[in-house]
C-alpha atoms as a PDB file:
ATOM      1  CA  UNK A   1       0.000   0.000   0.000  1.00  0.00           C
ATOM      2  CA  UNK A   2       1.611   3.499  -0.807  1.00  0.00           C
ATOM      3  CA  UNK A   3       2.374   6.170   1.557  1.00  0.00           C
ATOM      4  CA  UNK A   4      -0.566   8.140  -0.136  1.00  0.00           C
ATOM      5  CA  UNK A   5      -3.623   5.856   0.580  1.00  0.00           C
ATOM      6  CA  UNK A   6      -2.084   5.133   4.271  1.00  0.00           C
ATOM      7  CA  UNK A   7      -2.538   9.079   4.917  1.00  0.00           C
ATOM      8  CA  UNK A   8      -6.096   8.882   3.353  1.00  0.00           C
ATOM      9  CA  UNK A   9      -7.198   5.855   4.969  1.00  0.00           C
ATOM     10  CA  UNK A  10      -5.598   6.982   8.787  1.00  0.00           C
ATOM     11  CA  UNK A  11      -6.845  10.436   8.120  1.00  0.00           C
ATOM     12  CA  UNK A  12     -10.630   8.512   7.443  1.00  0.00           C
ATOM     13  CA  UNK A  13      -9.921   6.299  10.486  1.00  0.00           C
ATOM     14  CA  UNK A  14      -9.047   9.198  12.870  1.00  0.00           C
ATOM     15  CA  UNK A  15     -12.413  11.248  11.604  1.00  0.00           C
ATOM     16  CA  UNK A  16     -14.791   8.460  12.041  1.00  0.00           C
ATOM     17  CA  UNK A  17     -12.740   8.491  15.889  1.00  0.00           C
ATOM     18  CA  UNK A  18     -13.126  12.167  16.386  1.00  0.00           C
ATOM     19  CA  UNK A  19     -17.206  11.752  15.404  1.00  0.00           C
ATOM     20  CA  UNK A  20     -17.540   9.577  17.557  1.00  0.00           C
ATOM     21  CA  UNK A  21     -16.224  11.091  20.664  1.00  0.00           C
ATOM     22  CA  UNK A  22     -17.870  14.309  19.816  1.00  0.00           C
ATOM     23  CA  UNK A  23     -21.252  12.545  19.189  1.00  0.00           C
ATOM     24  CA  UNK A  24     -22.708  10.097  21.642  1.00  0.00           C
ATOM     25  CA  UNK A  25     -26.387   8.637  20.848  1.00  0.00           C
ATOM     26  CA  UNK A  26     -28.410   6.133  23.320  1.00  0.00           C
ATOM     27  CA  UNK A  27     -31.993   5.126  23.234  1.00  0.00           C
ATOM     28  CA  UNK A  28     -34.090   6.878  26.002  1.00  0.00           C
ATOM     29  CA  UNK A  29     -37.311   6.210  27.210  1.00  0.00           C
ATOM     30  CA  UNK A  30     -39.325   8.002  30.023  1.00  0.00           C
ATOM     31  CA  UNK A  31     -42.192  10.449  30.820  1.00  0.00           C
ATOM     32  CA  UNK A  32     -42.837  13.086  29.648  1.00  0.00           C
ATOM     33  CA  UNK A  33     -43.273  16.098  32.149  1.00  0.00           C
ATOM     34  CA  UNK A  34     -43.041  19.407  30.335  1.00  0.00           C
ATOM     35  CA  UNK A  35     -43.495  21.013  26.430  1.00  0.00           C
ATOM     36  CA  UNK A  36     -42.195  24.260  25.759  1.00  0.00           C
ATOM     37  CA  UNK A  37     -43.466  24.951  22.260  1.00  0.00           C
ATOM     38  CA  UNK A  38     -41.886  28.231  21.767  1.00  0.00           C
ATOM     39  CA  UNK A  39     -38.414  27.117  22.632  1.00  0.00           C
ATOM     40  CA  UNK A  40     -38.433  23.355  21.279  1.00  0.00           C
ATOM     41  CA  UNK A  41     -37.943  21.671  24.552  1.00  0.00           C
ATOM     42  CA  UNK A  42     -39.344  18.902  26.537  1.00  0.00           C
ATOM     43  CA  UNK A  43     -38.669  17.941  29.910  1.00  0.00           C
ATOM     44  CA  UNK A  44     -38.520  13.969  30.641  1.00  0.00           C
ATOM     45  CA  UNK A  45     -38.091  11.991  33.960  1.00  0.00           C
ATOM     46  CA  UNK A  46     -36.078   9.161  31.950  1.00  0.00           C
ATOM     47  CA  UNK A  47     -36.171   5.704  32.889  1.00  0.00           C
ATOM     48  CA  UNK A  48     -32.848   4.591  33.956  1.00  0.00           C
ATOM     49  CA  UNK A  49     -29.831   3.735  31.607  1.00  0.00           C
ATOM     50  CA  UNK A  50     -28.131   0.505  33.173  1.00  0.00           C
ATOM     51  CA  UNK A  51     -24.128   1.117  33.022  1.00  0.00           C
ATOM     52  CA  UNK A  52     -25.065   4.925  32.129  1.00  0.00           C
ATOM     53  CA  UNK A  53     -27.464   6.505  33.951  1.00  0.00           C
ATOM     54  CA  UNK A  54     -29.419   6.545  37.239  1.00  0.00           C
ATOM     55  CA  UNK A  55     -33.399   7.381  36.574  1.00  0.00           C
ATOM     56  CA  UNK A  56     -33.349  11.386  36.385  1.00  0.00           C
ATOM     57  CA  UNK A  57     -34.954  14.237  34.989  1.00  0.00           C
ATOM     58  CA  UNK A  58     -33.648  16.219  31.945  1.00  0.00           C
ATOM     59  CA  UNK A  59     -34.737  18.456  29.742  1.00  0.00           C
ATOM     60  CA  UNK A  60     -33.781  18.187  25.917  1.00  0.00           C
ATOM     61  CA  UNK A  61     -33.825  20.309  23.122  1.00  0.00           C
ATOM     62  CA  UNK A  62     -35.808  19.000  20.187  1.00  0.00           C
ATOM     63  CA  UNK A  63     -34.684  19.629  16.682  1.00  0.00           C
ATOM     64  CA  UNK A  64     -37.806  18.495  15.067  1.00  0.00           C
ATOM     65  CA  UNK A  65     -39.988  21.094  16.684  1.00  0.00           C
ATOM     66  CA  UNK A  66     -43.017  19.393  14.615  1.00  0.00           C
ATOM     67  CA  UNK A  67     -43.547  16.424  16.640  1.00  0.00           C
ATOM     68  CA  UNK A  68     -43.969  18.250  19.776  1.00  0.00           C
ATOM     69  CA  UNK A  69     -47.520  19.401  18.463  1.00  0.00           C
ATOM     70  CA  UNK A  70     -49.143  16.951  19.090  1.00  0.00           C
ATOM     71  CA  UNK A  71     -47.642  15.683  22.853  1.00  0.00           C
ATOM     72  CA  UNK A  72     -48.790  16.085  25.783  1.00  0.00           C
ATOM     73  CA  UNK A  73     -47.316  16.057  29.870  1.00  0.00           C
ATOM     74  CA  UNK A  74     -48.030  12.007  31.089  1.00  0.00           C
ATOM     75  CA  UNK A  75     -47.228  10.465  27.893  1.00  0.00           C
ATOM     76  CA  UNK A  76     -44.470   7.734  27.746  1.00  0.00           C
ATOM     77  CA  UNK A  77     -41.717   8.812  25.122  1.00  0.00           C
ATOM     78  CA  UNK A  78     -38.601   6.873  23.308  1.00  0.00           C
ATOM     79  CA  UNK A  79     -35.643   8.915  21.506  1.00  0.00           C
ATOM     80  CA  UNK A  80     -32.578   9.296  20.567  1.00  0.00           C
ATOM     81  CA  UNK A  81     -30.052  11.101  22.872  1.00  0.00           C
ATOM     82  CA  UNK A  82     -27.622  12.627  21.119  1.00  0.00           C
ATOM     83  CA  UNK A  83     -24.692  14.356  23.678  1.00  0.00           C
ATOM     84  CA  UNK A  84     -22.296  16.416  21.678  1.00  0.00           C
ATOM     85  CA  UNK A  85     -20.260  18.225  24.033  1.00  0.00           C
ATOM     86  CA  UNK A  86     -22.016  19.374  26.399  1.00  0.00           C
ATOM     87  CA  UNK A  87     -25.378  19.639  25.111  1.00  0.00           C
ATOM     88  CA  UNK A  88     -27.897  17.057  25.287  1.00  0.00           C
ATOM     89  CA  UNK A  89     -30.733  17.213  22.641  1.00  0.00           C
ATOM     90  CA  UNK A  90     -33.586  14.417  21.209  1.00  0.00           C
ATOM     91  CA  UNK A  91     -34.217  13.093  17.648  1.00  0.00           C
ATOM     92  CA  UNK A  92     -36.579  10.824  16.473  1.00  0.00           C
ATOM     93  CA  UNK A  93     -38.744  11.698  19.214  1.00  0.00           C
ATOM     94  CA  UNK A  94     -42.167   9.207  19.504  1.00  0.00           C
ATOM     95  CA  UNK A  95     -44.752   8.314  21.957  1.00  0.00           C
ATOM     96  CA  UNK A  96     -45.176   4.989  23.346  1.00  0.00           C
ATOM     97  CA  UNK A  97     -48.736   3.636  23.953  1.00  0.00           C
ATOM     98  CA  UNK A  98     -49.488   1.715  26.842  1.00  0.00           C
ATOM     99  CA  UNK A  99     -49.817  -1.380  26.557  1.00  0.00           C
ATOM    100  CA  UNK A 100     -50.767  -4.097  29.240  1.00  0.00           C
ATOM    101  CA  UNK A 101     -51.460  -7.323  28.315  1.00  0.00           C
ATOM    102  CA  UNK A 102     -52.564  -8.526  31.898  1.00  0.00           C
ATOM    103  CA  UNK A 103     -56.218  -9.994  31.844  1.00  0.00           C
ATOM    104  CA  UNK A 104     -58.264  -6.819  33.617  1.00  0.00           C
ATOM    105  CA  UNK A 105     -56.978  -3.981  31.933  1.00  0.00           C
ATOM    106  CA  UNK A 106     -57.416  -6.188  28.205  1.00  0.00           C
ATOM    107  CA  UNK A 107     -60.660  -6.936  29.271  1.00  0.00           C
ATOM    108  CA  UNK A 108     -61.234  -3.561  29.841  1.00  0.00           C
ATOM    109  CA  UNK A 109     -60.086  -2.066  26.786  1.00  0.00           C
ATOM    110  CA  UNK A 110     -62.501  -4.997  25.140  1.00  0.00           C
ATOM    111  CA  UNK A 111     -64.937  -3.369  27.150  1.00  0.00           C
ATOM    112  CA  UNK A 112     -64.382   0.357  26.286  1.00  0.00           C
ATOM    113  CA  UNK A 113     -64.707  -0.261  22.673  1.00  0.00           C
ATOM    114  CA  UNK A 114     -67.655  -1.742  23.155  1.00  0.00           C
ATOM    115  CA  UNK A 115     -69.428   1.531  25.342  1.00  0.00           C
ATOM    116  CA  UNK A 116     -67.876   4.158  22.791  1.00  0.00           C
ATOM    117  CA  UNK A 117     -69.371   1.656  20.235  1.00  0.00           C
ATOM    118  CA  UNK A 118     -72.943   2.182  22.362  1.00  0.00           C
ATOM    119  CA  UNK A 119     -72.462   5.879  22.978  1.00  0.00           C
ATOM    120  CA  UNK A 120     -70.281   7.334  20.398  1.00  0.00           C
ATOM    121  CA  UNK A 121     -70.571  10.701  22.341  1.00  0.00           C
ATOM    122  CA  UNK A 122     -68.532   9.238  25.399  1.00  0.00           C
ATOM    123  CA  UNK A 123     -65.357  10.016  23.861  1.00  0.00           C
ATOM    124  CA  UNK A 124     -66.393  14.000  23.441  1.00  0.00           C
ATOM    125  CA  UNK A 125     -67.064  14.234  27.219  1.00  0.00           C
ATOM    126  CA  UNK A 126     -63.383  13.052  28.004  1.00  0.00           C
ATOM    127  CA  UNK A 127     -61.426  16.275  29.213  1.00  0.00           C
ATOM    128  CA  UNK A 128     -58.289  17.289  27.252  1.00  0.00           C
ATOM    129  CA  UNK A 129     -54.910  18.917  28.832  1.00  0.00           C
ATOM    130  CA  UNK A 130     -55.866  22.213  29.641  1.00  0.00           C
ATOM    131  CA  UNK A 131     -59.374  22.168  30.323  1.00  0.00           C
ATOM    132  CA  UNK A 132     -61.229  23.186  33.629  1.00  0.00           C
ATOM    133  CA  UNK A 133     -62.289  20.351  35.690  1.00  0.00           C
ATOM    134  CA  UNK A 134     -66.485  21.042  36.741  1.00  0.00           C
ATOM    135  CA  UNK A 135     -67.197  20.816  39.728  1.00  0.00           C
ATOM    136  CA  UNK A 136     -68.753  18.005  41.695  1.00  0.00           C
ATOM    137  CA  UNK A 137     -69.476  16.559  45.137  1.00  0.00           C
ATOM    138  CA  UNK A 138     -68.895  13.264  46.560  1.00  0.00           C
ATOM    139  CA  UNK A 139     -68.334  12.332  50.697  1.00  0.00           C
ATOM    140  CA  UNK A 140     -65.366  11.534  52.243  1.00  0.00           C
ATOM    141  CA  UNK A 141     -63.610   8.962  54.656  1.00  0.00           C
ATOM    142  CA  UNK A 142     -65.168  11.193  57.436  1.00  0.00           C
ATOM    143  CA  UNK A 143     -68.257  11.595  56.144  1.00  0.00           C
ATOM    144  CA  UNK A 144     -68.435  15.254  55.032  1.00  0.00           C
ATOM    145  CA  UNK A 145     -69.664  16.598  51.746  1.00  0.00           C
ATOM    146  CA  UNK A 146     -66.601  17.378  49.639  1.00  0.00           C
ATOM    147  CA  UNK A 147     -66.402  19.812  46.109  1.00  0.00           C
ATOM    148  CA  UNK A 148     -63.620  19.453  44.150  1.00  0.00           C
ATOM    149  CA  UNK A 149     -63.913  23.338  43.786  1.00  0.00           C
ATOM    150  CA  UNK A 150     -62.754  23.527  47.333  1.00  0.00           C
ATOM    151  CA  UNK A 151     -59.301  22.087  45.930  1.00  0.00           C
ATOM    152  CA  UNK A 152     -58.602  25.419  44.081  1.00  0.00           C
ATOM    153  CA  UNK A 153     -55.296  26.741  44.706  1.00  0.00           C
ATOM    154  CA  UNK A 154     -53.552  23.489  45.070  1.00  0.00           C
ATOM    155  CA  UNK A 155     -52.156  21.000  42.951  1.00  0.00           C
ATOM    156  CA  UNK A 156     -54.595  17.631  42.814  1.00  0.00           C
ATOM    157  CA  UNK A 157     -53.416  13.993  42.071  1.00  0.00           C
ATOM    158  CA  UNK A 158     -56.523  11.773  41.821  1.00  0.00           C
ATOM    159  CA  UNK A 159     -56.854   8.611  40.499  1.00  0.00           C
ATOM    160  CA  UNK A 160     -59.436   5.408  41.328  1.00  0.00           C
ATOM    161  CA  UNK A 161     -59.728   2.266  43.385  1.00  0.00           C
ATOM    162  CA  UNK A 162     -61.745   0.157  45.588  1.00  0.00           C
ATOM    163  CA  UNK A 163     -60.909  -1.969  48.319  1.00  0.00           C
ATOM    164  CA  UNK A 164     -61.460  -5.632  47.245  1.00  0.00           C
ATOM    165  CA  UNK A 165     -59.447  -5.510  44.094  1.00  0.00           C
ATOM    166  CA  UNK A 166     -57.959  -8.731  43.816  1.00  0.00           C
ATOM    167  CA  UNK A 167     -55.083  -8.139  42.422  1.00  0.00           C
ATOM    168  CA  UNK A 168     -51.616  -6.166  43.905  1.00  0.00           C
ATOM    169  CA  UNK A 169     -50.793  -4.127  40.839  1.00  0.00           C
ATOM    170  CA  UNK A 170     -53.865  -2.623  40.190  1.00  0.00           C
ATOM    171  CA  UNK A 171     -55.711  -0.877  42.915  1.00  0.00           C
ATOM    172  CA  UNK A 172     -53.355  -1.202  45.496  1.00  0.00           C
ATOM    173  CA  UNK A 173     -50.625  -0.033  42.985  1.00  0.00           C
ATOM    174  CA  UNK A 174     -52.155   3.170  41.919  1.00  0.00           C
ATOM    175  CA  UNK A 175     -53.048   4.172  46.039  1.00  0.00           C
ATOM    176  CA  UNK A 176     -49.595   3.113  46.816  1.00  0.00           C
ATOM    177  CA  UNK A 177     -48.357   5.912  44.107  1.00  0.00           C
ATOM    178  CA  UNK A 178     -50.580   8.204  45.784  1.00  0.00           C
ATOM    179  CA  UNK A 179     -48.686   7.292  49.143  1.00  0.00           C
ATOM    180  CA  UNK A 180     -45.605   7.374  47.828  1.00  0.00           C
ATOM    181  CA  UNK A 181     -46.544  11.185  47.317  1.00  0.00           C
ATOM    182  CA  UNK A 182     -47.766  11.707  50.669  1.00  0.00           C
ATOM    183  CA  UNK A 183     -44.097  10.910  51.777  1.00  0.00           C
ATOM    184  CA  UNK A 184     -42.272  12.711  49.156  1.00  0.00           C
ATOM    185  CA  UNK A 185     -44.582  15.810  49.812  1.00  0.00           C
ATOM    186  CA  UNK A 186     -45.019  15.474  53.359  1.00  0.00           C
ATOM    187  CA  UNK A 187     -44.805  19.013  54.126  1.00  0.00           C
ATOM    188  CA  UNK A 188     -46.716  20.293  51.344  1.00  0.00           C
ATOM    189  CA  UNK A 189     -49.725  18.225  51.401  1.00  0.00           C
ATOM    190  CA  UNK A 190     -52.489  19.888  52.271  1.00  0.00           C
ATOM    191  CA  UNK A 191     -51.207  23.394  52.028  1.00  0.00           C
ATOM    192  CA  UNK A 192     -50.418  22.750  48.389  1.00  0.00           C
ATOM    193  CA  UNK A 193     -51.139  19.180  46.825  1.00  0.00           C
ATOM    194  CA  UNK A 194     -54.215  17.759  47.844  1.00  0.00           C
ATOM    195  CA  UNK A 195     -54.711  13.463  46.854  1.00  0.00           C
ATOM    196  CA  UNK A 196     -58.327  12.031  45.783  1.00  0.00           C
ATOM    197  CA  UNK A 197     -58.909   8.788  45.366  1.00  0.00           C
ATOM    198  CA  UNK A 198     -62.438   8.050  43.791  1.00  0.00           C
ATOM    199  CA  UNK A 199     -63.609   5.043  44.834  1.00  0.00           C
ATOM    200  CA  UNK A 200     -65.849   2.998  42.474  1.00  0.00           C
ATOM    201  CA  UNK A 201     -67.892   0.582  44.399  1.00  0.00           C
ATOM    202  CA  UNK A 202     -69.958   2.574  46.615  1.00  0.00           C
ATOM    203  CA  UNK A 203     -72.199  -0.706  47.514  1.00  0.00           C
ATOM    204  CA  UNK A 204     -69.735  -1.820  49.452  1.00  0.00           C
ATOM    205  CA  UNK A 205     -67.237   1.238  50.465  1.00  0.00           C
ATOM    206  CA  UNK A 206     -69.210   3.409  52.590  1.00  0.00           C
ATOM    207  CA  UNK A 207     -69.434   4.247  55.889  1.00  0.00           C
ATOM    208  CA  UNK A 208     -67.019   2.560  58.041  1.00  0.00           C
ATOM    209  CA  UNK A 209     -66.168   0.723  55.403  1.00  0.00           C
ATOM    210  CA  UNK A 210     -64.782   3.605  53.385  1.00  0.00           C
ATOM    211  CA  UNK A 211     -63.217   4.839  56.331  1.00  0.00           C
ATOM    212  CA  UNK A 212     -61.092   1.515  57.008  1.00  0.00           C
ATOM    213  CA  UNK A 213     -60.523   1.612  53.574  1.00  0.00           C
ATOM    214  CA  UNK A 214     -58.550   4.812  53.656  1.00  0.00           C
ATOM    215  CA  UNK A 215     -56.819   4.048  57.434  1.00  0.00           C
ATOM    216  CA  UNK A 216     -55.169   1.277  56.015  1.00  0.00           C
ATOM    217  CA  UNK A 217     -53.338   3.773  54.019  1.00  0.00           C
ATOM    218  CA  UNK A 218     -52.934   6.008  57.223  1.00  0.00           C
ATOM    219  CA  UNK A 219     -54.805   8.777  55.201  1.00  0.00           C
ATOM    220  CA  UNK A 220     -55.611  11.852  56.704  1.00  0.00           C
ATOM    221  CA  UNK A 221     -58.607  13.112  55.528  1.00  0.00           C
ATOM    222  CA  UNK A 222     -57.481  16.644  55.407  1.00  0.00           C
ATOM    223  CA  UNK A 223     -55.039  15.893  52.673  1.00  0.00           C
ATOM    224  CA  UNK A 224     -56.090  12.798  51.133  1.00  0.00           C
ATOM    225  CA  UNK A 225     -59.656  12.304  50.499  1.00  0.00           C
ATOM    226  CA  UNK A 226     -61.462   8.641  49.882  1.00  0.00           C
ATOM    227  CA  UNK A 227     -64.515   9.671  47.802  1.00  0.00           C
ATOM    228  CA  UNK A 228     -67.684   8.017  47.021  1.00  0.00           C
ATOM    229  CA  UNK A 229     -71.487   8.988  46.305  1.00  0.00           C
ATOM    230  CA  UNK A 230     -73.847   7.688  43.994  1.00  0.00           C
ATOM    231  CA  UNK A 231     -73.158   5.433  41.514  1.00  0.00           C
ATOM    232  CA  UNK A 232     -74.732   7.576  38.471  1.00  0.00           C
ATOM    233  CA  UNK A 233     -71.679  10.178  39.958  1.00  0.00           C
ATOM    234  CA  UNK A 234     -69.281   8.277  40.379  1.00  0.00           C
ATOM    235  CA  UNK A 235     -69.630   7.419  36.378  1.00  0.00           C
ATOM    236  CA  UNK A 236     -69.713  10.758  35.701  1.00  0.00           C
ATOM    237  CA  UNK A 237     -66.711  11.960  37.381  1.00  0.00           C
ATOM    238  CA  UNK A 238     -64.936   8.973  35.931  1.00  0.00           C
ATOM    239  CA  UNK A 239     -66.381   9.183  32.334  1.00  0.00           C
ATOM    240  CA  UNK A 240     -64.525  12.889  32.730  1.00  0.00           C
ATOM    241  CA  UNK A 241     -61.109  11.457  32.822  1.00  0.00           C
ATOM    242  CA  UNK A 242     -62.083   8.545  30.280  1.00  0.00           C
ATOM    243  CA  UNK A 243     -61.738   6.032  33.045  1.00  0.00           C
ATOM    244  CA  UNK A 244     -64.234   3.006  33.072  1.00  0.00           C
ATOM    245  CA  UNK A 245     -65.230  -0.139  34.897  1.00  0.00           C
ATOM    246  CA  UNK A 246     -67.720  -3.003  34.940  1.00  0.00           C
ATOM    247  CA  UNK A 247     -69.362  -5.455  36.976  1.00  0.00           C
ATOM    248  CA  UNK A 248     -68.106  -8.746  36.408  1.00  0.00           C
ATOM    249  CA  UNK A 249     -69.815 -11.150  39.306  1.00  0.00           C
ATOM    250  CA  UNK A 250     -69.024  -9.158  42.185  1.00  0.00           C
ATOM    251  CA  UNK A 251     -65.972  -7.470  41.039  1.00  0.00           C
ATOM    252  CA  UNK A 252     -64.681  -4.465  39.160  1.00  0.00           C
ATOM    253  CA  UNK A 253     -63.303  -4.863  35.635  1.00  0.00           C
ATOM    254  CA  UNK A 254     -61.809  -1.130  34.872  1.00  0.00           C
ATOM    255  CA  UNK A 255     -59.299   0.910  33.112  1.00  0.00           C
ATOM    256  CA  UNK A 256     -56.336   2.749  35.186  1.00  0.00           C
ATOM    257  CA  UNK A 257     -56.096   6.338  35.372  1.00  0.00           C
ATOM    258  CA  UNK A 258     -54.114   8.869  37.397  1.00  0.00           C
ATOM    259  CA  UNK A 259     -54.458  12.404  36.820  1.00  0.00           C
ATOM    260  CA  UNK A 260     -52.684  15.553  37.581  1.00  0.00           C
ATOM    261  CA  UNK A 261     -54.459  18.774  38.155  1.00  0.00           C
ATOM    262  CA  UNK A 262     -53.001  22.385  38.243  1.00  0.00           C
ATOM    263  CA  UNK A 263     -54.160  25.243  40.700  1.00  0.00           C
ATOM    264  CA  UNK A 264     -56.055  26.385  38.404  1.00  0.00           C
ATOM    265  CA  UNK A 265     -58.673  23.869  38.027  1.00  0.00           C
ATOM    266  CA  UNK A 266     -57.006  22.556  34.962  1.00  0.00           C
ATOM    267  CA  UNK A 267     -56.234  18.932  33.649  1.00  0.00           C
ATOM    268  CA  UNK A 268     -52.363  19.189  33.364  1.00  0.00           C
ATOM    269  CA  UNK A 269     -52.036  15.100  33.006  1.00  0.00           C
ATOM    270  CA  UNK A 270     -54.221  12.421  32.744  1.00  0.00           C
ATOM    271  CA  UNK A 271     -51.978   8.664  32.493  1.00  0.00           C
ATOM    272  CA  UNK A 272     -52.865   5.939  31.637  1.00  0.00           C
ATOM    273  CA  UNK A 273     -51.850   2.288  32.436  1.00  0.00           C
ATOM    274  CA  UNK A 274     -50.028   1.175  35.856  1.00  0.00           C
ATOM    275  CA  UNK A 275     -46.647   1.035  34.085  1.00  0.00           C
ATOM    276  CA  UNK A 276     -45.336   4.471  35.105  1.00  0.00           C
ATOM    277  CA  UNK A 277     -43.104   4.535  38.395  1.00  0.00           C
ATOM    278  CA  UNK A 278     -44.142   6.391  42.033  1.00  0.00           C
ATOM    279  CA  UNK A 279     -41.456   8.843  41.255  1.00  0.00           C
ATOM    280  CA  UNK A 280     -42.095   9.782  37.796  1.00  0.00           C
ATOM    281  CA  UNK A 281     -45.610  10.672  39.226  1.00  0.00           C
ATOM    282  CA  UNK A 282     -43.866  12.504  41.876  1.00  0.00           C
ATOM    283  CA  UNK A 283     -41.799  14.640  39.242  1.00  0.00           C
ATOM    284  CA  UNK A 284     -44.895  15.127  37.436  1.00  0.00           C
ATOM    285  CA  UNK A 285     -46.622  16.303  40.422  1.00  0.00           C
ATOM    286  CA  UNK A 286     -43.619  18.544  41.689  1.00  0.00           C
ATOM    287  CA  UNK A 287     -43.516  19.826  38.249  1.00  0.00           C
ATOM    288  CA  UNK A 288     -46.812  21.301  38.181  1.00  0.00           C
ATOM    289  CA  UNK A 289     -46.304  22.585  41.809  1.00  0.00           C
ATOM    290  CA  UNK A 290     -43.370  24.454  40.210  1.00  0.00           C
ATOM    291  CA  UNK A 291     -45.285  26.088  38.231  1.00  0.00           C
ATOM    292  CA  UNK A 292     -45.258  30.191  38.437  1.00  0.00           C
ATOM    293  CA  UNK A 293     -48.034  32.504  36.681  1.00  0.00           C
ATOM    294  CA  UNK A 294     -48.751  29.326  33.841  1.00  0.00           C
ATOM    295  CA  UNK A 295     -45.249  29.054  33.214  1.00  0.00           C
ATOM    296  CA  UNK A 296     -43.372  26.363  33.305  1.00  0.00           C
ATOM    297  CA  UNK A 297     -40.330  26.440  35.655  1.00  0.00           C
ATOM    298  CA  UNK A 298     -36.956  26.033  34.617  1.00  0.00           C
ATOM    299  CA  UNK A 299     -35.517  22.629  34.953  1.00  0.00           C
ATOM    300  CA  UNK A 300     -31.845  21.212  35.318  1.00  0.00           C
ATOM    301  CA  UNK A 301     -30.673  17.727  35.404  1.00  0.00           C
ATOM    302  CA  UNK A 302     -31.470  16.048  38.980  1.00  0.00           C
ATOM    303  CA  UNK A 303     -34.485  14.019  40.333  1.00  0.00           C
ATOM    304  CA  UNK A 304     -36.712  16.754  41.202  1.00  0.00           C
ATOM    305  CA  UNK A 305     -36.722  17.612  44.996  1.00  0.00           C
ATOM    306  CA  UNK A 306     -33.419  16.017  45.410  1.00  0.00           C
ATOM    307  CA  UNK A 307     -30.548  18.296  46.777  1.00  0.00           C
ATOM    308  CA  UNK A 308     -27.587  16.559  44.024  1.00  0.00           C
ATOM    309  CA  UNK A 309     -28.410  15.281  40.602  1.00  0.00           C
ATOM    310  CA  UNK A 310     -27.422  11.743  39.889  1.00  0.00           C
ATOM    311  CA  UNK A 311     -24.141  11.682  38.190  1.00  0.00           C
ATOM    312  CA  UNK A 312     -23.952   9.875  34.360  1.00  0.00           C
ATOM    313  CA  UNK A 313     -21.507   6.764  35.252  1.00  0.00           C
ATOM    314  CA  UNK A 314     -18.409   7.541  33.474  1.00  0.00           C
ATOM    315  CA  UNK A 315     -19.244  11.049  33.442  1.00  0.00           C
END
């Protein structure tokens, strides 16, 4: 080989090198928590990277500015990370749908077909990102006549439950989030987040009933509030966040839903599923607590709350 093409194919050799090192790319996946149009950045509590990355928050610039029409806070995203010096930013940004192939909540979807199939207008009454929650009125744990209006001012996590579901990772999971919150929040709960959990089998959790329901989660009623009422609104409130359930021989078949809710009244996430983790609801939550006049706050790269970001390993 002459001298010549041993330059050229060294010189090739040490570019491809240099690229490399100045561009690093790894598959991310993780929630998404905030979408600033305007500025083409997104905010994501990412899923862990094993041999990488601990689970932390990040926000990403987004080169693509298209595809963030169309996202919303809550939804499960996959991309690209691209590091080149010391800027992180996303390509081939896309959303992940939930999928959960365990018998109730495939059942359920079975099910939910089959209602918007019956009443094609059920899918209109679902509330987007951004719109004002109605009012309405259930009772509590302790008995006392509660209006969700009365939440104004704070930020509200609510999703659903009742106490004989059978199985660990449905109910039990989704309250267990919500307690997971109570700890990470303890001393703003109350003053500034406020937990609901509707509770969809009133025939049977009421009463005392209701309230041993919520003790076994040591819930204070101040700050965390066990609702139930008629069945007709319990429906209603539910059909408002597009959750649904069934009677299947004594138990609940039903869809999962968790749902964030600004000071303002507003929806600011509703998931979906049970595959998100307690503390990507908890950045979620502490995101919209952040919150300042609308605006989003300003993010860097940590686990929200925590005093020290997790390092990258290798970093």
């Amino acid at each position: 080989m002459d001298a010549k093409r041993v330059t050229v194919t060294a010189g090739i050799c040490i570019l491809a090198a240099l690229t490399s090192w100045a561009s690093e790319q790894r598959t991310v996946q993780g929630m998404l928590l905030q979408v600033d149009r305007a500025k083409g950045l997104i905010t994501v509590s990412c899923d862990a990277i094993p041999g990488y990355m601990e689970a932390m928050v990040m926000p990403f610039a987004v080169r693509e500015p298209g595809v963030l029409k169309a996202i919303e806070p809550g939804t499960t995203v996959r991309f690209t990370m691209v590091e080149r010096g010391h800027e992180d930013y996303a390509e081939h940004l896309q959303t992940i749908k939930v999928v959960n192939y365990e018998a109730e909540p495939t059942e359920a979807a079975r099910l939910a077909i089959l209602h918007r199939a019956m009443d094609p207008a059920a899918a209109a009454r679902t509330m987007s990102v951004g719109q004002q929650v109605p009012d309405f009125k259930l009772t509590d744990q302790a008995q006392h006549a509660t209006h969700f209006t009365q939440f104004r001012g704070k930020v509200v996590a609510l999703t659903f439950a009742y106490s004989r579901c059978p199985n660990p990772n449905y109910c039990f999971r989704l309250s267990n989030n919500l307690s997971r919150l109570s700890r990470r929040f303890r001393d703003r709960t109350g003053r500034d987040l406020v937990l609901v959990t509707i509770v969809i089998d009133p025939d049977n959790d009421r009463g005392k009933a209701l309230q041993r329901y919520a003790d076994t989660w040591k819930a204070d009623p101040a700050t965390w509030h066990f609702l139930t009422g008629p069945l007709s609104d319990i429906r209603g409130v539910a059909e408002m966040f597009g959750m649904n359930f069934w009677n299947d021989e004594g138990f609940l078949t039903h869809s999962f839903h968790t749902v964030v809710i600004d000071r303002d009244g507003r929806v600011a996430a509703n998931l979906e599923g049970n595959q998100f983790t307690a503390e990507q609801l908890g950045d979620l939550v502490e995101t919209v607590l952040r919150r300042t006049n609308g605006k989003a706050p300003e993010v860097t790269t940590a686990r929200m709350g925590e005093a020290a970001a997790p390092t990258k390993q290798g970093h």
